[in-house]
N, C-alpha and C. Protein backbone atom coordinates (compact mmCIF):
# COMPACT_ATOMS: atom_id res chain seq x y z
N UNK A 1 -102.66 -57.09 -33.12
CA UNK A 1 -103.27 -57.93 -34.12
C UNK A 1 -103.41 -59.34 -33.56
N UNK A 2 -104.68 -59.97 -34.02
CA UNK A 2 -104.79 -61.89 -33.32
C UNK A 2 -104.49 -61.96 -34.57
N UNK A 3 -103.59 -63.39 -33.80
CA UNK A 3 -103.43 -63.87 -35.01
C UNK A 3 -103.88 -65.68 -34.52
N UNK A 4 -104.32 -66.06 -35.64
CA UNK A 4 -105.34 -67.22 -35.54
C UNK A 4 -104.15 -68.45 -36.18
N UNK A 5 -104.37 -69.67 -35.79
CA UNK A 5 -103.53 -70.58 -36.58
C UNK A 5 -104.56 -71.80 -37.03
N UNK A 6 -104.99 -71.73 -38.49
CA UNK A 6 -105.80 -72.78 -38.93
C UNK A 6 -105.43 -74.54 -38.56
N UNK A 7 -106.25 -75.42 -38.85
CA UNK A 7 -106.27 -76.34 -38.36
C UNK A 7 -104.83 -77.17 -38.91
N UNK A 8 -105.31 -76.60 -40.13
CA UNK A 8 -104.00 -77.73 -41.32
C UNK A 8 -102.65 -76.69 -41.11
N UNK A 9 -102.46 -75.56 -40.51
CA UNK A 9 -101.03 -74.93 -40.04
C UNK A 9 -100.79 -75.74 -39.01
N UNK A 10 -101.97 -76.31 -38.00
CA UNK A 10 -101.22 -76.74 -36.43
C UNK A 10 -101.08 -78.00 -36.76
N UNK A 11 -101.70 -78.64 -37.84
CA UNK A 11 -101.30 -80.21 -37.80
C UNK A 11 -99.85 -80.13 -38.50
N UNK A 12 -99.79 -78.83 -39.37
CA UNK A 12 -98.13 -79.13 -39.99
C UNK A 12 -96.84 -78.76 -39.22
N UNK A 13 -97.40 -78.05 -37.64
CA UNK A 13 -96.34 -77.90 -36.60
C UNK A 13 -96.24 -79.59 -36.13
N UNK A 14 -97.11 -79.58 -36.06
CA UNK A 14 -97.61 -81.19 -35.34
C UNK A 14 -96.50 -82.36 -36.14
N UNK A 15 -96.54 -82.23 -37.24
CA UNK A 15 -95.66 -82.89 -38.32
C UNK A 15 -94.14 -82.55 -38.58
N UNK A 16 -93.97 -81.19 -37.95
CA UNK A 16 -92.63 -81.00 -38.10
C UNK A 16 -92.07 -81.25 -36.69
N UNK A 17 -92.67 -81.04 -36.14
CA UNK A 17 -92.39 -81.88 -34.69
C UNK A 17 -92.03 -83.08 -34.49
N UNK A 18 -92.48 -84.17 -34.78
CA UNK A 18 -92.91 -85.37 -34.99
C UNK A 18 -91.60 -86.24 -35.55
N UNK A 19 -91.35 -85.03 -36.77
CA UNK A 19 -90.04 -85.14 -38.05
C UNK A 19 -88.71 -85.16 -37.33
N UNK A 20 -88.86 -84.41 -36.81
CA UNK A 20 -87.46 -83.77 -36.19
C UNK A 20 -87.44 -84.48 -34.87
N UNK A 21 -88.66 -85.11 -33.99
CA UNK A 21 -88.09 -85.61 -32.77
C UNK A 21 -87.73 -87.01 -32.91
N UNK A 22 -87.99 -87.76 -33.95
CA UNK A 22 -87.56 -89.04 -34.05
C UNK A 22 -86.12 -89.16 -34.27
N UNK A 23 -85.38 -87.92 -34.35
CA UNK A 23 -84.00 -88.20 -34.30
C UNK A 23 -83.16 -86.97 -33.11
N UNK A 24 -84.12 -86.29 -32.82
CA UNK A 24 -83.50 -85.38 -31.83
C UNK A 24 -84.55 -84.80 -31.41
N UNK A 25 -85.19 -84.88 -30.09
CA UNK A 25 -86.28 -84.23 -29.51
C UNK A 25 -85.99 -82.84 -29.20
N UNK A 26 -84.80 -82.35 -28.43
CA UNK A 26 -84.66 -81.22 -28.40
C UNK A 26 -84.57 -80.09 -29.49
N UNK A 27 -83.99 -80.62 -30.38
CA UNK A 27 -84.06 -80.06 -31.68
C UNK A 27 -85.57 -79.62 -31.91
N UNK A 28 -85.85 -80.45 -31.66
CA UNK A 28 -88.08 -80.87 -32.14
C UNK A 28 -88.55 -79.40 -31.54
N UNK A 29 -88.10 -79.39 -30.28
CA UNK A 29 -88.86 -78.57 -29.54
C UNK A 29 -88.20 -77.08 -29.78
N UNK A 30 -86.79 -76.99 -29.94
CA UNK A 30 -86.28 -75.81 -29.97
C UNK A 30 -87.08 -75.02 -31.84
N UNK A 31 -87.07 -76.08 -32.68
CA UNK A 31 -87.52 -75.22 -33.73
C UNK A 31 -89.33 -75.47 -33.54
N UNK A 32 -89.89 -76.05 -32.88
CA UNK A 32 -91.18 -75.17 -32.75
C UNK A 32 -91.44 -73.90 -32.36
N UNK A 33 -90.39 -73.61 -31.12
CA UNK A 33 -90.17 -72.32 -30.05
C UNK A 33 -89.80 -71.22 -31.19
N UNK A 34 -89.14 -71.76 -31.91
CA UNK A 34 -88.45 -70.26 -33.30
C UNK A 34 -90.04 -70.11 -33.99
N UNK A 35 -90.29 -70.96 -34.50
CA UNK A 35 -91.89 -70.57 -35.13
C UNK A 35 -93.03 -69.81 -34.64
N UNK A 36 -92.89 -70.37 -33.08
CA UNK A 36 -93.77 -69.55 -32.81
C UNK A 36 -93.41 -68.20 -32.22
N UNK A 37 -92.25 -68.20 -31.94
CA UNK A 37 -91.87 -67.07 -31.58
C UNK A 37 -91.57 -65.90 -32.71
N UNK A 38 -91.63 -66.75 -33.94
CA UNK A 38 -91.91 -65.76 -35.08
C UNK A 38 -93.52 -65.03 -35.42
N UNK A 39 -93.99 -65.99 -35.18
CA UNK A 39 -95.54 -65.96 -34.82
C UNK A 39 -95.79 -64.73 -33.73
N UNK A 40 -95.31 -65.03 -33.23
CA UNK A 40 -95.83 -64.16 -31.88
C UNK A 40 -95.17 -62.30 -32.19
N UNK A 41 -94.13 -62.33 -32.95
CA UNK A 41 -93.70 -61.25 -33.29
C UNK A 41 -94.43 -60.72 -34.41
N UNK A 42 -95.73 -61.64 -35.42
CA UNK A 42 -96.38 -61.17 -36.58
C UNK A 42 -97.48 -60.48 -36.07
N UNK A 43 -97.65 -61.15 -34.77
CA UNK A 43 -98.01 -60.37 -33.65
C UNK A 43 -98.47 -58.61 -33.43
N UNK A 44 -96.96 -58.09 -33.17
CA UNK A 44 -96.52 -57.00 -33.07
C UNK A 44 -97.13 -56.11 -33.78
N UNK A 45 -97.60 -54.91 -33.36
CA UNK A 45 -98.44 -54.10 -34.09
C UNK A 45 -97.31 -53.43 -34.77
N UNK A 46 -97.19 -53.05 -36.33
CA UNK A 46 -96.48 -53.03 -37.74
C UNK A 46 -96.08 -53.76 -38.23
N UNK A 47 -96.17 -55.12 -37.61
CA UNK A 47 -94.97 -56.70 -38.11
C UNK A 47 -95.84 -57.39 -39.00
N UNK A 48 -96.99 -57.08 -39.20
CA UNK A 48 -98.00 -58.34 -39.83
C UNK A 48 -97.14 -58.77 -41.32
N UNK A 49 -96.57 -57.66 -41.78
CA UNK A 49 -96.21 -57.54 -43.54
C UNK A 49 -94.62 -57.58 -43.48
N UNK A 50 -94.24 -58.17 -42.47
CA UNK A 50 -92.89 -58.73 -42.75
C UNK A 50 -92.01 -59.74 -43.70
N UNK A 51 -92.87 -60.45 -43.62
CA UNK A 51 -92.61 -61.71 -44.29
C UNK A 51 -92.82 -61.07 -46.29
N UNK A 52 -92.30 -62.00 -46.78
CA UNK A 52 -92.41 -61.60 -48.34
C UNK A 52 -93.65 -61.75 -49.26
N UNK A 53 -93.91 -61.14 -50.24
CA UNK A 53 -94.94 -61.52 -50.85
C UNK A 53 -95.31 -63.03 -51.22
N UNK A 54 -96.08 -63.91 -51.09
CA UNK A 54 -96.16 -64.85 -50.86
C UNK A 54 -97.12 -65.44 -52.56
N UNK A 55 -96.72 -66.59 -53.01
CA UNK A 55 -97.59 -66.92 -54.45
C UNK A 55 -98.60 -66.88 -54.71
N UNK A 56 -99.74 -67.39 -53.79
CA UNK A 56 -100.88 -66.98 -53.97
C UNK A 56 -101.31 -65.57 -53.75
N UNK A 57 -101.77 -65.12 -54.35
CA UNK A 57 -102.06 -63.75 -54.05
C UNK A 57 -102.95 -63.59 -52.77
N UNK A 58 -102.63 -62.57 -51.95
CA UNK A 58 -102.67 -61.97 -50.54
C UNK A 58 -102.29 -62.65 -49.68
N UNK A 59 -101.37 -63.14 -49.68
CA UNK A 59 -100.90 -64.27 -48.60
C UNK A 59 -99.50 -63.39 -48.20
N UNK A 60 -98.56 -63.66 -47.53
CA UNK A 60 -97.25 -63.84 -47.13
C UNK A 60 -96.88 -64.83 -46.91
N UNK A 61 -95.30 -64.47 -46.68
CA UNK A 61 -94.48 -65.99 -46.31
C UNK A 61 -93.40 -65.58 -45.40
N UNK A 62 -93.23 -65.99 -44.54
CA UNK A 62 -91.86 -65.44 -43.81
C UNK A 62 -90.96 -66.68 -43.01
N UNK A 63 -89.88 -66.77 -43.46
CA UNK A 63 -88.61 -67.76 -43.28
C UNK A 63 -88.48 -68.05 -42.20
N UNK A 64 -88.20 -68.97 -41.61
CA UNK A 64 -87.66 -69.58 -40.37
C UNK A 64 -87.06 -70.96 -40.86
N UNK A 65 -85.94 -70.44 -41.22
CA UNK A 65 -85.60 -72.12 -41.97
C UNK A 65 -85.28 -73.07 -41.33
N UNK A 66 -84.84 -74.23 -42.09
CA UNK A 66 -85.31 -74.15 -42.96
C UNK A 66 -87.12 -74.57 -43.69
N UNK A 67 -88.02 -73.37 -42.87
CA UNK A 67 -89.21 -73.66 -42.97
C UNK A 67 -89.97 -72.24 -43.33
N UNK A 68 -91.30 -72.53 -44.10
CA UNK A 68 -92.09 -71.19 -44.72
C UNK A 68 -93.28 -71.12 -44.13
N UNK A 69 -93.61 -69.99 -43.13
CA UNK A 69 -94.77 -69.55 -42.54
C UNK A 69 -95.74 -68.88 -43.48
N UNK A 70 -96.77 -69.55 -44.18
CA UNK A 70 -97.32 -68.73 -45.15
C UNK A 70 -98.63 -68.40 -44.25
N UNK A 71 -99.23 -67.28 -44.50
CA UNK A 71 -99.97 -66.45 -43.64
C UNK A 71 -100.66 -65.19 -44.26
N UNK A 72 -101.85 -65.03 -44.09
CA UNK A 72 -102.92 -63.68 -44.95
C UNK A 72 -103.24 -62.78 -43.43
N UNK A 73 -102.72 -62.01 -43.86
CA UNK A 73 -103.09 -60.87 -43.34
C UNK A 73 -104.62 -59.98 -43.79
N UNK A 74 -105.60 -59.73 -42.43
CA UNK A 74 -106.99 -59.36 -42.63
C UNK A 74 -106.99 -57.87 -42.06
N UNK A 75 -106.53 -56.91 -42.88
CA UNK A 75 -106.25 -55.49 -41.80
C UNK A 75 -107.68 -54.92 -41.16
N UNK A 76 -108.91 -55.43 -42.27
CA UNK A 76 -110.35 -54.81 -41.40
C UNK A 76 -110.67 -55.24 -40.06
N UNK A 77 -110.65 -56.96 -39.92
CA UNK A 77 -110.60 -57.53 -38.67
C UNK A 77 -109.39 -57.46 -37.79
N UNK A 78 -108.19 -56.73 -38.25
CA UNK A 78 -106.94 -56.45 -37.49
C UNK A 78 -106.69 -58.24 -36.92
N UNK A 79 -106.70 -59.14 -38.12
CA UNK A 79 -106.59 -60.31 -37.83
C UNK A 79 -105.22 -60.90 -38.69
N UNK A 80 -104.19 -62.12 -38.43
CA UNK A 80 -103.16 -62.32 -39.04
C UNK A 80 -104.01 -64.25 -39.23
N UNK A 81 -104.30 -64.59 -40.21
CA UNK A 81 -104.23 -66.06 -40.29
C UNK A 81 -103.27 -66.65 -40.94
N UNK A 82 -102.40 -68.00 -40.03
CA UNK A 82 -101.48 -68.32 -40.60
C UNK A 82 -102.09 -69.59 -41.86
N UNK A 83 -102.06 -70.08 -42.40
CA UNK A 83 -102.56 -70.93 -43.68
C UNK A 83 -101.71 -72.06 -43.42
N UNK A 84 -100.05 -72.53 -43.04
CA UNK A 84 -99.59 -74.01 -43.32
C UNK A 84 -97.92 -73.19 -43.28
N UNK A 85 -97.73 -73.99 -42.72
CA UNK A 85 -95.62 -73.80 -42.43
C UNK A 85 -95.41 -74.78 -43.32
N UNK A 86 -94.75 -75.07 -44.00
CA UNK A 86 -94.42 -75.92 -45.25
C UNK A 86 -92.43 -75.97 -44.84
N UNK A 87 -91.97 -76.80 -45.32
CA UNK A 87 -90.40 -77.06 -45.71
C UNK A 87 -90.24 -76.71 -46.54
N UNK A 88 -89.06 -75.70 -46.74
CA UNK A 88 -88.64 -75.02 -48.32
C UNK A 88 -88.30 -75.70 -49.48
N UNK A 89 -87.92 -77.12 -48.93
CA UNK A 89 -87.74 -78.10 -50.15
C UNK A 89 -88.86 -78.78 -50.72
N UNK A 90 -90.14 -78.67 -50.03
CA UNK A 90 -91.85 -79.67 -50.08
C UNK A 90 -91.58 -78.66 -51.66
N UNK A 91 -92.55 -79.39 -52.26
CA UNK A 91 -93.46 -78.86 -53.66
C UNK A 91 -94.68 -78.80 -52.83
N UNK A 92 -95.12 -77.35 -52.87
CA UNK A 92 -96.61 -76.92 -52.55
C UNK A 92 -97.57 -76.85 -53.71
């Protein structure tokens, strides 16, 4: 499965990056590496529907805390788009 990462998902890696290196860069970088390496496992052909049902309808969400990968799965185009990693504490 590709999986695609929209513009406003990479600016919110971009932002959690950003967050976290102004007080610890390594930190910064080690929880980008978990994201995407969660990413890369939604990847995995059966993994797309891992993550939980997600609020908007057809979406998912899957944890990497403390952060939420929300993401729609396209099974005709065998495509995964992620939509925005959010902080579990943000109001979406």
């Amino acid at each position: 499965m590709k999986v695609f990462i929209r513009l406003e998902a990479d600016a919110d890696l971009d932002g959690i990056f950003e967050w976290i290196a102004k007080d610890n860069p390594r930190a910064a970088v080690d929880m980008i590496r978990r994201i995407r390496a969660k990413l890369g496992l939604l990847a995995t052909t059966g993994f797309a529907e891992i993550g939980r049902r997600g609020r908007e309808r057809g979406t998912r969400e899957l944890i990497v805390a403390p952060y939420i990968i929300v993401y729609e799965v396209r099974k005709k185009r065998d495509e995964l788009v992620v939509l925005g990693v959010f902080h579990g504490a943000m109001r979406r």
